[in-house]
C-alpha atoms as a PDB file:
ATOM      1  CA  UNK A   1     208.766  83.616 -76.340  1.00  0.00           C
ATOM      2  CA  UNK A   2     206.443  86.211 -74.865  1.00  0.00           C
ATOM      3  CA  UNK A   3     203.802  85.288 -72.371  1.00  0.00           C
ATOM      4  CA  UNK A   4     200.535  87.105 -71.319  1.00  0.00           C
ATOM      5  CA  UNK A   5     202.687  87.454 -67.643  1.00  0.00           C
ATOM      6  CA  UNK A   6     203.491  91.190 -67.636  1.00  0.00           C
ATOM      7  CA  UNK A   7     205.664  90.871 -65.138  1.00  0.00           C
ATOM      8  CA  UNK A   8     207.691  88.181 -66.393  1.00  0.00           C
ATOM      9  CA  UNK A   9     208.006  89.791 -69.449  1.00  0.00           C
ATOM     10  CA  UNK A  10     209.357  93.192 -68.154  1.00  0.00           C
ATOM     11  CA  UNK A  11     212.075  90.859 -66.042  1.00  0.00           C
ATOM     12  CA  UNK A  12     213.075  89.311 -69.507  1.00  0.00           C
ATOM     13  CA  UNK A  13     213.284  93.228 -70.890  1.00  0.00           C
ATOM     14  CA  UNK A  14     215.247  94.214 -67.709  1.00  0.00           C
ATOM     15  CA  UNK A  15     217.680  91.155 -68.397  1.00  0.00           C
ATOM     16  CA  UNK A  16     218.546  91.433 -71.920  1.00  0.00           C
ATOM     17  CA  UNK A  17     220.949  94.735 -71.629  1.00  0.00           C
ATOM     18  CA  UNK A  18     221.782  93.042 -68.399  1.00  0.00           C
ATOM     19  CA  UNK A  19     223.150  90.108 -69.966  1.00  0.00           C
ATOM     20  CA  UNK A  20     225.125  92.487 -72.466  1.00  0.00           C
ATOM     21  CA  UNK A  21     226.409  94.898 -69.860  1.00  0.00           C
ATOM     22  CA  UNK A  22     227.909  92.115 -68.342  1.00  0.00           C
ATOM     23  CA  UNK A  23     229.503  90.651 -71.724  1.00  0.00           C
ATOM     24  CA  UNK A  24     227.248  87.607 -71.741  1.00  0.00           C
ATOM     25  CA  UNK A  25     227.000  86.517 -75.117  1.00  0.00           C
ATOM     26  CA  UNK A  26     223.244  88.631 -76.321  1.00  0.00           C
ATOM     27  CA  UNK A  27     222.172  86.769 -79.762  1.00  0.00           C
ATOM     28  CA  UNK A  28     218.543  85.806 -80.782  1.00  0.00           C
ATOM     29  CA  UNK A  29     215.700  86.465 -78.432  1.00  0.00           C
ATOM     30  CA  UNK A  30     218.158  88.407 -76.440  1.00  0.00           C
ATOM     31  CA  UNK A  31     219.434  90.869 -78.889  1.00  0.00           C
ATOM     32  CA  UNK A  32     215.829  91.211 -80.446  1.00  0.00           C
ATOM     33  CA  UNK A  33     215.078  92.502 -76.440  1.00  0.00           C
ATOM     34  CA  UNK A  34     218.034  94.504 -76.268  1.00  0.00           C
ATOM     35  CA  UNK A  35     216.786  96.390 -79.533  1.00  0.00           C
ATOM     36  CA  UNK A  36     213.671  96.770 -78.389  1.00  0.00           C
ATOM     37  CA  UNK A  37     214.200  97.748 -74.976  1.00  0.00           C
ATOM     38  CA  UNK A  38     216.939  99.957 -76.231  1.00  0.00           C
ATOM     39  CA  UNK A  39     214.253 101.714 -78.581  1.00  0.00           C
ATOM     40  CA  UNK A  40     211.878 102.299 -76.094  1.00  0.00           C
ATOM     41  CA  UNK A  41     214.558 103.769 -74.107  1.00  0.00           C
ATOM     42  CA  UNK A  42     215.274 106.227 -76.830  1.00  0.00           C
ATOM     43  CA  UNK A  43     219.018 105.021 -76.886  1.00  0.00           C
ATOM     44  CA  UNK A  44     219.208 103.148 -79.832  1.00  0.00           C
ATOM     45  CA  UNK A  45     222.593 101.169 -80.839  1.00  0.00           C
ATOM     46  CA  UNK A  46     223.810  98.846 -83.034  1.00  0.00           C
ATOM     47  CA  UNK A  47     225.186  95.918 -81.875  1.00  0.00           C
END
């Protein structure tokens, strides 16, 4: 879900490769982040 709160919405951006770094399972909204994130990052995976 993305909100018009910039802020929360770079914490949810920050927290998605978090979660996977940490081997928390990263499906649905969270792997969707991760992609983007990881895209915008220039360090595109597959996962």
């Amino acid at each position: 879900m993305h909100s018009a709160d910039m802020l929360a919405e770079l914490l949810k951006d920050i927290d998605s490769p978090d979660r996977y770094l940490h081997g928390i399972e990263t499906d649905n909204a969270y792997l969707e982040r991760y992609n983007e994130v990881m895209k915008e990052l220039g360090m595109e995976m597959m996962v």
